[in-house]
PDB file of N, CA and C in Angstrom:
ATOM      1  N   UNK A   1    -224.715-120.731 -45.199  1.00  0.00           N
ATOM      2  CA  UNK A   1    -225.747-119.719 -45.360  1.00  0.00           C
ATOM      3  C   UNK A   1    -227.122-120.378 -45.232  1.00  0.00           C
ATOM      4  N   UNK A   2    -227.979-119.902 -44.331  1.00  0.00           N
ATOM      5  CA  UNK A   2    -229.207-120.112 -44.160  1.00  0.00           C
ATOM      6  C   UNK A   2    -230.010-119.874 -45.410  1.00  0.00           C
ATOM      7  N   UNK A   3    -231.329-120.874 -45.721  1.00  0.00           N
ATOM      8  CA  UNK A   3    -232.565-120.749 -46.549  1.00  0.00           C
ATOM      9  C   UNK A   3    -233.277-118.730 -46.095  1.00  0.00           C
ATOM     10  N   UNK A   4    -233.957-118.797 -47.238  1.00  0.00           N
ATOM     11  CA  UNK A   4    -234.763-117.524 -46.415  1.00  0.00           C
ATOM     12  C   UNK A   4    -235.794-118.166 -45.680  1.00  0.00           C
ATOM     13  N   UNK A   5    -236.401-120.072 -45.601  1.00  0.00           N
ATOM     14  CA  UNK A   5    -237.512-120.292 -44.609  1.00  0.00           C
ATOM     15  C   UNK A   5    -236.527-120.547 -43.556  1.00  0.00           C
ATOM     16  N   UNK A   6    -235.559-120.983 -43.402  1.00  0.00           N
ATOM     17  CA  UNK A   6    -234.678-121.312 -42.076  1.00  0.00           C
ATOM     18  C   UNK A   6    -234.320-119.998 -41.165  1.00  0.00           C
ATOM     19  N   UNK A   7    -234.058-118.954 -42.094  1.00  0.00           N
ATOM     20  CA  UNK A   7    -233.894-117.530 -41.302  1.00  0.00           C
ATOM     21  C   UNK A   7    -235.004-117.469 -40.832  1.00  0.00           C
ATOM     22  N   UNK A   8    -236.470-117.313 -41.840  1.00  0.00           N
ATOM     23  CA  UNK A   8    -237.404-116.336 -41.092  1.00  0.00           C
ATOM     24  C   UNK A   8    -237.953-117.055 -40.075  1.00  0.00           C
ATOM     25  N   UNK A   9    -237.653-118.258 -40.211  1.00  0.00           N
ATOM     26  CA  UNK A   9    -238.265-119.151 -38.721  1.00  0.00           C
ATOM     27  C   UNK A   9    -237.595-119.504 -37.840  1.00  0.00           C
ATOM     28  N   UNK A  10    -236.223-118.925 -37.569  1.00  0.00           N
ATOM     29  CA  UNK A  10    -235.406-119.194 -36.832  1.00  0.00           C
ATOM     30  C   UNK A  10    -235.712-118.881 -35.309  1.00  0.00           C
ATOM     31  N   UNK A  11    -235.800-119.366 -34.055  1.00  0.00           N
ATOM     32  CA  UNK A  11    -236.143-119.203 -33.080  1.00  0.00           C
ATOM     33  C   UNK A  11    -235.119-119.203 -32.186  1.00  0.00           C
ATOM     34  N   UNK A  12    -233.409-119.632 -32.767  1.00  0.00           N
ATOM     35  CA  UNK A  12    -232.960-119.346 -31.655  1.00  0.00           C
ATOM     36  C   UNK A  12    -231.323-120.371 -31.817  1.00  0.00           C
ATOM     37  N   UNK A  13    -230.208-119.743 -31.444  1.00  0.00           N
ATOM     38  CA  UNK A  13    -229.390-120.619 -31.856  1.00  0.00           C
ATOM     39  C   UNK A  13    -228.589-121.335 -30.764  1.00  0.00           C
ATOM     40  N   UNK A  14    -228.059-122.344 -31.296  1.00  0.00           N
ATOM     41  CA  UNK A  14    -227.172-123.594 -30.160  1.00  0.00           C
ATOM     42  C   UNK A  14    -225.862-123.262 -30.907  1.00  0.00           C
ATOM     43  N   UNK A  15    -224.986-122.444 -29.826  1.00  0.00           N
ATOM     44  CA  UNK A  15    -224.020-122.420 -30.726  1.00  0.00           C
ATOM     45  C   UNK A  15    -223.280-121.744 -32.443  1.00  0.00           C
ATOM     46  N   UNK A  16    -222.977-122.827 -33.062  1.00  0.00           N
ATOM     47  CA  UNK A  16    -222.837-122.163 -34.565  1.00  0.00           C
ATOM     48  C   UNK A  16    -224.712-122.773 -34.976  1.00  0.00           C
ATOM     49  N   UNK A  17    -225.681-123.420 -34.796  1.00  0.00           N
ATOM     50  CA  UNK A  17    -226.613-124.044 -35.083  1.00  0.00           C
ATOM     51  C   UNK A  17    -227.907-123.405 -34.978  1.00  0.00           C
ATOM     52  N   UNK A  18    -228.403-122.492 -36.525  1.00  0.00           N
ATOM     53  CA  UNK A  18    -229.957-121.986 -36.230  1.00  0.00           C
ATOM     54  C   UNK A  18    -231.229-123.071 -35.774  1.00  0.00           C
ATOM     55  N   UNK A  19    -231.320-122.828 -34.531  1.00  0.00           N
ATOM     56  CA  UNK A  19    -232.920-123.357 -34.130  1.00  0.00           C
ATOM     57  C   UNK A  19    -234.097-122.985 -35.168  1.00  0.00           C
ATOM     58  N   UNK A  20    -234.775-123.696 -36.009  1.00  0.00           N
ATOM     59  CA  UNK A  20    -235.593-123.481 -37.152  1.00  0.00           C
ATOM     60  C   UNK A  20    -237.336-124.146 -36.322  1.00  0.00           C
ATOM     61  N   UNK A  21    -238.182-123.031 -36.507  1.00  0.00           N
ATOM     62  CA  UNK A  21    -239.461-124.034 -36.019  1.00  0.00           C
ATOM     63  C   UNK A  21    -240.063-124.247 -37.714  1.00  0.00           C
ATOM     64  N   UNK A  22    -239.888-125.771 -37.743  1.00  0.00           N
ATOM     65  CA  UNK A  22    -240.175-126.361 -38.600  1.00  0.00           C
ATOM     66  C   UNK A  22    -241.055-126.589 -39.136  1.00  0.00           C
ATOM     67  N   UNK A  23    -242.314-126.259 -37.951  1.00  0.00           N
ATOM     68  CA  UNK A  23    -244.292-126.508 -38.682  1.00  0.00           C
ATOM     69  C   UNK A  23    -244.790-125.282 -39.375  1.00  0.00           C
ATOM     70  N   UNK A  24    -244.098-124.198 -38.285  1.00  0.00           N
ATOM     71  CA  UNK A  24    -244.031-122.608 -38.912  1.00  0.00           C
ATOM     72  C   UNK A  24    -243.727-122.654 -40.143  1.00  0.00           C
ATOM     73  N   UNK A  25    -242.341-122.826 -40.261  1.00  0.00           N
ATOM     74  CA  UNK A  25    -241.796-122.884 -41.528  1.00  0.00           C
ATOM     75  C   UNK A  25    -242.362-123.589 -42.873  1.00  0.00           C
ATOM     76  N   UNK A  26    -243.335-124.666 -42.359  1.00  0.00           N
ATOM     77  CA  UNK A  26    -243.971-125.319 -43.226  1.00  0.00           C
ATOM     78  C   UNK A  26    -245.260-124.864 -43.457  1.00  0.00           C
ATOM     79  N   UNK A  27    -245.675-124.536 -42.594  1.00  0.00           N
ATOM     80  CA  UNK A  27    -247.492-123.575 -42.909  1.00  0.00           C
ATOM     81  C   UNK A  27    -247.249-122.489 -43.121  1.00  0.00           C
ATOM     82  N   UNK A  28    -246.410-121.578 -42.959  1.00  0.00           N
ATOM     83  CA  UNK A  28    -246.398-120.029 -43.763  1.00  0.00           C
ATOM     84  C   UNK A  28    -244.906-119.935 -44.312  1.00  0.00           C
ATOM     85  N   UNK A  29    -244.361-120.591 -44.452  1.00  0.00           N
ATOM     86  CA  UNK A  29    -243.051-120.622 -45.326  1.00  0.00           C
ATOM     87  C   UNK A  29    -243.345-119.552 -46.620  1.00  0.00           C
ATOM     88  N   UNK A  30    -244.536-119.924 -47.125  1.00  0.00           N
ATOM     89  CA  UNK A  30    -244.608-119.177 -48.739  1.00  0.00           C
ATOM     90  C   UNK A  30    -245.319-117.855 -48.879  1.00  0.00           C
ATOM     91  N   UNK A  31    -245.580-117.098 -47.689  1.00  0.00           N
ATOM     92  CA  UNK A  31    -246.228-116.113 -47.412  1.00  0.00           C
ATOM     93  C   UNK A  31    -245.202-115.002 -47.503  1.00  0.00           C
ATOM     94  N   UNK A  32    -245.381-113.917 -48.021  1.00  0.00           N
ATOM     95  CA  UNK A  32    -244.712-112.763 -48.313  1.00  0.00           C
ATOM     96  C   UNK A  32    -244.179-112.027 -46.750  1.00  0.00           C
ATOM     97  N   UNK A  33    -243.470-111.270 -46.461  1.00  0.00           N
ATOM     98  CA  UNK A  33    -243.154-110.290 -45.697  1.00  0.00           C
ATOM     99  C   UNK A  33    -244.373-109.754 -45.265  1.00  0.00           C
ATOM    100  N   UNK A  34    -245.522-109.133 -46.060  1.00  0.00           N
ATOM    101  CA  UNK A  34    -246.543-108.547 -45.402  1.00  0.00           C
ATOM    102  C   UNK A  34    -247.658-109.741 -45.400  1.00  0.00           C
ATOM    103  N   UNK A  35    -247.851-110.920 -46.090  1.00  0.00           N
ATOM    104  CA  UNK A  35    -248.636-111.615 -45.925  1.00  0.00           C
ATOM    105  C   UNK A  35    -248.079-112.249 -44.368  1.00  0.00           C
ATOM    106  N   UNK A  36    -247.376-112.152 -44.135  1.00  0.00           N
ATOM    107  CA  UNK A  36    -246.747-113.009 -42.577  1.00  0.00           C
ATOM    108  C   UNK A  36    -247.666-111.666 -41.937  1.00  0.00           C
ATOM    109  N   UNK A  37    -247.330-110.308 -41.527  1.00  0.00           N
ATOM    110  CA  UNK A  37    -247.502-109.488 -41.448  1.00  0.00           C
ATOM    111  C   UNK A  37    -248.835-109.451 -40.875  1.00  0.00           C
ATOM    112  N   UNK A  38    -249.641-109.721 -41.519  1.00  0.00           N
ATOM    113  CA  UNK A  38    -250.872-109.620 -42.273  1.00  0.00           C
ATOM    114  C   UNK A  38    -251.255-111.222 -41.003  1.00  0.00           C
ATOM    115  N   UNK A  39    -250.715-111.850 -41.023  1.00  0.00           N
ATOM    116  CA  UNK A  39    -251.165-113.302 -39.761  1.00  0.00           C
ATOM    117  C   UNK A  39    -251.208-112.981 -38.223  1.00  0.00           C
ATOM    118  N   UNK A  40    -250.034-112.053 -38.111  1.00  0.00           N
ATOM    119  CA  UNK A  40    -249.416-111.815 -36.802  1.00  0.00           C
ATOM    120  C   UNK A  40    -248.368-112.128 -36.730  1.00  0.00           C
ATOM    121  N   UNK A  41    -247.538-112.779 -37.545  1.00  0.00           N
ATOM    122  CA  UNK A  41    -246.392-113.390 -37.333  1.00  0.00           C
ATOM    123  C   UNK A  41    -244.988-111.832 -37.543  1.00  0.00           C
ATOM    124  N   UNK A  42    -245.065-111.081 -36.458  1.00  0.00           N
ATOM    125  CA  UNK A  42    -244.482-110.070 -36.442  1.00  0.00           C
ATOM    126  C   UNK A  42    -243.071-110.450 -36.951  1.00  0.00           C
ATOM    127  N   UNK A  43    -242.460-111.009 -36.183  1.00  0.00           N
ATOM    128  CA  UNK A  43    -240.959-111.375 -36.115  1.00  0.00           C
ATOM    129  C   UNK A  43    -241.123-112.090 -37.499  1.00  0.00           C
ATOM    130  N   UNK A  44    -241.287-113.410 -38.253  1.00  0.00           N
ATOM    131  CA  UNK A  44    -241.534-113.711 -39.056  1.00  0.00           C
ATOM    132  C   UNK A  44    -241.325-112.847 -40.327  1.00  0.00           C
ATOM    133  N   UNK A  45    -242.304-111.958 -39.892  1.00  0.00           N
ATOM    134  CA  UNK A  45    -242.648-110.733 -41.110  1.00  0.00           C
ATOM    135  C   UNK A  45    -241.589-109.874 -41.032  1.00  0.00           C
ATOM    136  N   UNK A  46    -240.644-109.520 -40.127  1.00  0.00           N
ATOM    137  CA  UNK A  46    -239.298-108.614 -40.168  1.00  0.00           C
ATOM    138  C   UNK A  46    -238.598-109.269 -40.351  1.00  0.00           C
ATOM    139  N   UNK A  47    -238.266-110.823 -40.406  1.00  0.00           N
ATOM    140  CA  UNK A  47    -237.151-111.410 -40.626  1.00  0.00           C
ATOM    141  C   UNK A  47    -237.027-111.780 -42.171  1.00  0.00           C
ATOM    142  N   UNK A  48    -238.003-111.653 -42.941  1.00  0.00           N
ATOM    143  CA  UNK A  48    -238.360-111.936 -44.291  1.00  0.00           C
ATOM    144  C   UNK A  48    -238.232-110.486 -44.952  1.00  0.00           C
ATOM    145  N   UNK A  49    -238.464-109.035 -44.159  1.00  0.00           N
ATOM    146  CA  UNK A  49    -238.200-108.334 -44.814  1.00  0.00           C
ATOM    147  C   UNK A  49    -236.864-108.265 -44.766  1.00  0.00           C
ATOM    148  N   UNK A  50    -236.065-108.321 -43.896  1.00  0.00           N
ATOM    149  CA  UNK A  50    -234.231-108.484 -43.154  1.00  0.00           C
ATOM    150  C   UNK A  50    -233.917-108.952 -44.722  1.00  0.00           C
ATOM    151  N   UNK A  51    -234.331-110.211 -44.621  1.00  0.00           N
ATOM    152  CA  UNK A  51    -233.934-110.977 -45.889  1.00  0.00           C
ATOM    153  C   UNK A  51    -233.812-110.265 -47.232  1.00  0.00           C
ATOM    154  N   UNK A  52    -235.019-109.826 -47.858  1.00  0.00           N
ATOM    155  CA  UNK A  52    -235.198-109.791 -48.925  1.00  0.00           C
ATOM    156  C   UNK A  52    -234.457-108.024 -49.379  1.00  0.00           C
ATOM    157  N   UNK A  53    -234.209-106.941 -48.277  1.00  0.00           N
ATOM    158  CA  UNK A  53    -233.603-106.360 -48.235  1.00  0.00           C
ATOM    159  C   UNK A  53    -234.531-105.398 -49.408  1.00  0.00           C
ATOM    160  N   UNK A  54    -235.459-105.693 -49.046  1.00  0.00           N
ATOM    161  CA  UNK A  54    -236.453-104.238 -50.322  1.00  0.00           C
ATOM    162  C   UNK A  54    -236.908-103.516 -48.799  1.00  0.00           C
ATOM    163  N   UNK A  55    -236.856-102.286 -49.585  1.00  0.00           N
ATOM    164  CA  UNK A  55    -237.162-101.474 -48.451  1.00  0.00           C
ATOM    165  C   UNK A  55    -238.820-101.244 -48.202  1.00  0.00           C
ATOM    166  N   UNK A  56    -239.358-101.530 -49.963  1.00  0.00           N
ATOM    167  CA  UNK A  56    -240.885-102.130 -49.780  1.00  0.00           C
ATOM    168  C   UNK A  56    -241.452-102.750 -48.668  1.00  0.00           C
ATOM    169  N   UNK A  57    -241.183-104.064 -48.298  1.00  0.00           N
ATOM    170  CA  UNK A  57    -241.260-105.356 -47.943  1.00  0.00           C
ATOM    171  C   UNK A  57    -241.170-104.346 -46.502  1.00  0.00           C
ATOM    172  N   UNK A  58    -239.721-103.879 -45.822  1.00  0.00           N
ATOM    173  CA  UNK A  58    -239.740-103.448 -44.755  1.00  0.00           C
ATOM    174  C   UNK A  58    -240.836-102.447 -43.917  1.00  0.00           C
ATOM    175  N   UNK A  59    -241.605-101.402 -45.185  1.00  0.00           N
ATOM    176  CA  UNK A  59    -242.341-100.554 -45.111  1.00  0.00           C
ATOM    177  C   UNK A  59    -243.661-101.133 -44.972  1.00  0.00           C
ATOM    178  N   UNK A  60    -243.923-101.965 -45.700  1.00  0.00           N
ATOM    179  CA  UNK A  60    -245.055-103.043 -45.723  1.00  0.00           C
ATOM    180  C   UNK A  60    -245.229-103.512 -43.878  1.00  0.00           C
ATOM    181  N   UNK A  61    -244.510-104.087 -43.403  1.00  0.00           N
ATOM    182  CA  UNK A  61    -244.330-104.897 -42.263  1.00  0.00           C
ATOM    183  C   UNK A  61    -244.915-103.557 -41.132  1.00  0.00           C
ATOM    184  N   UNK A  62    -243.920-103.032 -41.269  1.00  0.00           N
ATOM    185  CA  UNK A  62    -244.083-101.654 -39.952  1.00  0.00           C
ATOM    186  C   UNK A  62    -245.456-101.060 -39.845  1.00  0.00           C
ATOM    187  N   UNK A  63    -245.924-100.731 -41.127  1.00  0.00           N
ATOM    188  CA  UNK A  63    -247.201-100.042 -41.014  1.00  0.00           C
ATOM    189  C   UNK A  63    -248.264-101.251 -41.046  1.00  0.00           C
ATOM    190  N   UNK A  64    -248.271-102.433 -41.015  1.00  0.00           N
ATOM    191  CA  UNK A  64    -248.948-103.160 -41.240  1.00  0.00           C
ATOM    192  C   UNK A  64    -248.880-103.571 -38.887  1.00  0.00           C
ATOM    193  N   UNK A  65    -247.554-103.493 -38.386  1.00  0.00           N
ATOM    194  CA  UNK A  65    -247.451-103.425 -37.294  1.00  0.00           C
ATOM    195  C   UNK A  65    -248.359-102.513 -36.385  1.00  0.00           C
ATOM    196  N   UNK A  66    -247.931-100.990 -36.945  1.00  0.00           N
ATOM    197  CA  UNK A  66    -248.588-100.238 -36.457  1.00  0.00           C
ATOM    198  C   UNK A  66    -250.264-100.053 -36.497  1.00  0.00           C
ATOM    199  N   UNK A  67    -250.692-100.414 -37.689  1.00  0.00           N
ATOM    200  CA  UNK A  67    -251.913-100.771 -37.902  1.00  0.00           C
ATOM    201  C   UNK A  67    -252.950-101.762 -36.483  1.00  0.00           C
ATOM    202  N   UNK A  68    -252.106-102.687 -36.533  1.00  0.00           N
ATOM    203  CA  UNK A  68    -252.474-103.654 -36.018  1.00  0.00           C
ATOM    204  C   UNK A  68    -252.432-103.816 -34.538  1.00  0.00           C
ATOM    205  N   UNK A  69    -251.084-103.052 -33.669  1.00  0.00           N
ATOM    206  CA  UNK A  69    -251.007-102.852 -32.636  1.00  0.00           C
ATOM    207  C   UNK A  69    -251.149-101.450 -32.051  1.00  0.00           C
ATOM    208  N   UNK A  70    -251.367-100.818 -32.513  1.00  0.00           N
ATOM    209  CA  UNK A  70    -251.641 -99.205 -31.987  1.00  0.00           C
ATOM    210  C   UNK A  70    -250.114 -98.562 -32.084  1.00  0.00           C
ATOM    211  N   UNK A  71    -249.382 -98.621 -32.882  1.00  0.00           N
ATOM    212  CA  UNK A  71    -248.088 -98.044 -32.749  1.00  0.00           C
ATOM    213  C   UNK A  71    -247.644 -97.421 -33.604  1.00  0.00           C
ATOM    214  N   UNK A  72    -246.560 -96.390 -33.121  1.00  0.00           N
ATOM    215  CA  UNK A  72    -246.286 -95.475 -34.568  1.00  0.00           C
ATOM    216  C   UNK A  72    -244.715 -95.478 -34.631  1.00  0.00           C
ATOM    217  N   UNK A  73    -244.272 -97.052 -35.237  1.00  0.00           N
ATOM    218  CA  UNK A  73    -243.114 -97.049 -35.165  1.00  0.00           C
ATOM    219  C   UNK A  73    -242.886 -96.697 -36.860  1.00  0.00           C
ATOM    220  N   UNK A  74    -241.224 -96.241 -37.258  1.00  0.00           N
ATOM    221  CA  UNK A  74    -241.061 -95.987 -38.533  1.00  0.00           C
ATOM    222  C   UNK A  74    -239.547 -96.951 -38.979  1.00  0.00           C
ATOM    223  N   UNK A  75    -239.861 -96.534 -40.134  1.00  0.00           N
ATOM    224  CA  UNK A  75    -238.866 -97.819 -40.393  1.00  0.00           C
ATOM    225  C   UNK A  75    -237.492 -97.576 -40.156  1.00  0.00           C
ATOM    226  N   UNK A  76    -236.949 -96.095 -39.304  1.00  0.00           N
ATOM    227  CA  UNK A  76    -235.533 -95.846 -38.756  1.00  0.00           C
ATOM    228  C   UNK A  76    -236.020 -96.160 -36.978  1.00  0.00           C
ATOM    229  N   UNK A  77    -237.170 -97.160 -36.711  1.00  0.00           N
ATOM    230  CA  UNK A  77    -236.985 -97.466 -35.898  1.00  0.00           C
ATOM    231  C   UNK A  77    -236.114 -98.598 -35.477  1.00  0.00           C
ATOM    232  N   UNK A  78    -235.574 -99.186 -33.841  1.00  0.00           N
ATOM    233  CA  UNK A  78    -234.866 -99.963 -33.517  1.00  0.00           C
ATOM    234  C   UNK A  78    -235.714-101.375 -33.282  1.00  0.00           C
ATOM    235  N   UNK A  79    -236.068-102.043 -35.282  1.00  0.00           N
ATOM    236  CA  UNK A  79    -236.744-102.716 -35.086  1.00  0.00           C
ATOM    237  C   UNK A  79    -236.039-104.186 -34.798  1.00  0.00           C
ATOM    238  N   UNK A  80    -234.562-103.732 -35.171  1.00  0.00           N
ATOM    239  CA  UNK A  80    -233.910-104.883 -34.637  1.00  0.00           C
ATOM    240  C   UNK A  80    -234.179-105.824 -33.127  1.00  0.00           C
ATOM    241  N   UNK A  81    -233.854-104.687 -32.432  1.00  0.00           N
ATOM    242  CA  UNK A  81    -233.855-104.747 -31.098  1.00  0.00           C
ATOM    243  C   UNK A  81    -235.550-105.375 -30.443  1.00  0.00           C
ATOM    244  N   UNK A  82    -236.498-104.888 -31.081  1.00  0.00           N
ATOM    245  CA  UNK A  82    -237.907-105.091 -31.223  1.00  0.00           C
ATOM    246  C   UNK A  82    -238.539-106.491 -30.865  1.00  0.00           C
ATOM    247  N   UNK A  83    -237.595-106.969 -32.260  1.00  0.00           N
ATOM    248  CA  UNK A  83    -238.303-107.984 -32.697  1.00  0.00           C
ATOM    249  C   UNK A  83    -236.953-108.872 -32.534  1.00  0.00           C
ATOM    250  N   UNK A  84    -236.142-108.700 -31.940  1.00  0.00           N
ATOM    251  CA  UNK A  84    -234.876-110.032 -31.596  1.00  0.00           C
ATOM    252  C   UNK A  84    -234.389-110.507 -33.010  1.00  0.00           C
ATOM    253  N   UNK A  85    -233.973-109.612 -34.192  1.00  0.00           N
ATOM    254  CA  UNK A  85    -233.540-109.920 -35.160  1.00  0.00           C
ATOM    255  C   UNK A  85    -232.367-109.862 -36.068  1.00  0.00           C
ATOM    256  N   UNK A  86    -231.141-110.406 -35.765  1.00  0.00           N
ATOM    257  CA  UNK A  86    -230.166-109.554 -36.397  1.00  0.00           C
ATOM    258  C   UNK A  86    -229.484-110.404 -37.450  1.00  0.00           C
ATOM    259  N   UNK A  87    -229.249-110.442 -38.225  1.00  0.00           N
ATOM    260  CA  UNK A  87    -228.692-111.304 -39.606  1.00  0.00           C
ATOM    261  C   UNK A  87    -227.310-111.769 -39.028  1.00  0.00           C
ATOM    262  N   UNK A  88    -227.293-113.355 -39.176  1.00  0.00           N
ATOM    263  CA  UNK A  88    -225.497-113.838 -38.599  1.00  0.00           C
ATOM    264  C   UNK A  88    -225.528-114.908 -39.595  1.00  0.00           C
ATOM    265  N   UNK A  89    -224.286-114.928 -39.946  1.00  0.00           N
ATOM    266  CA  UNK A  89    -223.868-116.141 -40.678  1.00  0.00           C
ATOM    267  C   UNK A  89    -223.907-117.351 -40.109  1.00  0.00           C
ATOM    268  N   UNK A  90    -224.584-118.125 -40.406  1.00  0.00           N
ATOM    269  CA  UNK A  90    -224.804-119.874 -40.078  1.00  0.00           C
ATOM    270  C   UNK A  90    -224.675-120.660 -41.026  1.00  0.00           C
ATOM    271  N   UNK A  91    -224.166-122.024 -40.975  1.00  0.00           N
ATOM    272  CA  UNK A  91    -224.097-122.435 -41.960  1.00  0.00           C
ATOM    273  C   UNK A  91    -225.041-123.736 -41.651  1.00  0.00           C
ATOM    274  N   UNK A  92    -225.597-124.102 -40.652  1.00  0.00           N
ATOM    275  CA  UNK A  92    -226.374-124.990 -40.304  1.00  0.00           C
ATOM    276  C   UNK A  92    -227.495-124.422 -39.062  1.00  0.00           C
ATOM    277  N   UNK A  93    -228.596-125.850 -40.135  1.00  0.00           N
ATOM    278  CA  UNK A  93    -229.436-125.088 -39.068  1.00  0.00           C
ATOM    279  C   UNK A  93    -230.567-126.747 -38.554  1.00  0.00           C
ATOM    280  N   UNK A  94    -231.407-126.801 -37.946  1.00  0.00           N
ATOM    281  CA  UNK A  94    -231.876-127.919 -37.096  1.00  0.00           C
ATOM    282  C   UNK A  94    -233.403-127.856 -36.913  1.00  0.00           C
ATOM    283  N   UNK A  95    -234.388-128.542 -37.415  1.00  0.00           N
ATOM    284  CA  UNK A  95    -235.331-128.153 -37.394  1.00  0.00           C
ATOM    285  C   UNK A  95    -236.343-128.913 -36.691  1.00  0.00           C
ATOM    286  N   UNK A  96    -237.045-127.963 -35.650  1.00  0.00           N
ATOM    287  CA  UNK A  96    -237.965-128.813 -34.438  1.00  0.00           C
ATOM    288  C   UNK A  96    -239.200-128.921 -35.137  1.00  0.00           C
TER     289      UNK A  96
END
């Protein structure tokens, strides 16, 4: 099982092996769902809400999206698909 900084910075996998960007992970690692949000770090900010599974956090992100990019997505949107995000079991992960 992945960290919640190894998920939300995950960029991409080799295999069974999450690709983790590691500087990311280290300069906004401690930033909330909408504080990511709130940077630009879109994907970031949905993968932390994925995580934390409050529907807050998710609501936070979207309108903080839409805000920011001119969009009126809602949170029964296909933000999966969006933002390249879907929760998988890993048990390792590798960090650039």
């Amino acid at each position: 099982m992945l960290s919640r900084g190894d998920f939300v910075f995950t960029i991409g996998y080799d295999g069974p092996v999450a690709v983790v960007d590691g500087r990311a992970r280290q300069k906004f690692g401690s930033l909330s769902a909408a504080g990511l949000a709130e940077k630009g770090l879109f994907r970031a900010a949905y993968s932390a809400a994925v995580w934390s599974k409050d529907p807050g956090d998710m609501k936070a992100v979207v309108e903080t999206y839409n805000r920011l990019s001119g969009s009126s997505l809602t949170v029964d949107s296909q933000l999966d698909r969006l933002f390249g995000v879907f929760p998988v079991d890993v048990g390792r992960s590798v960090s650039l």
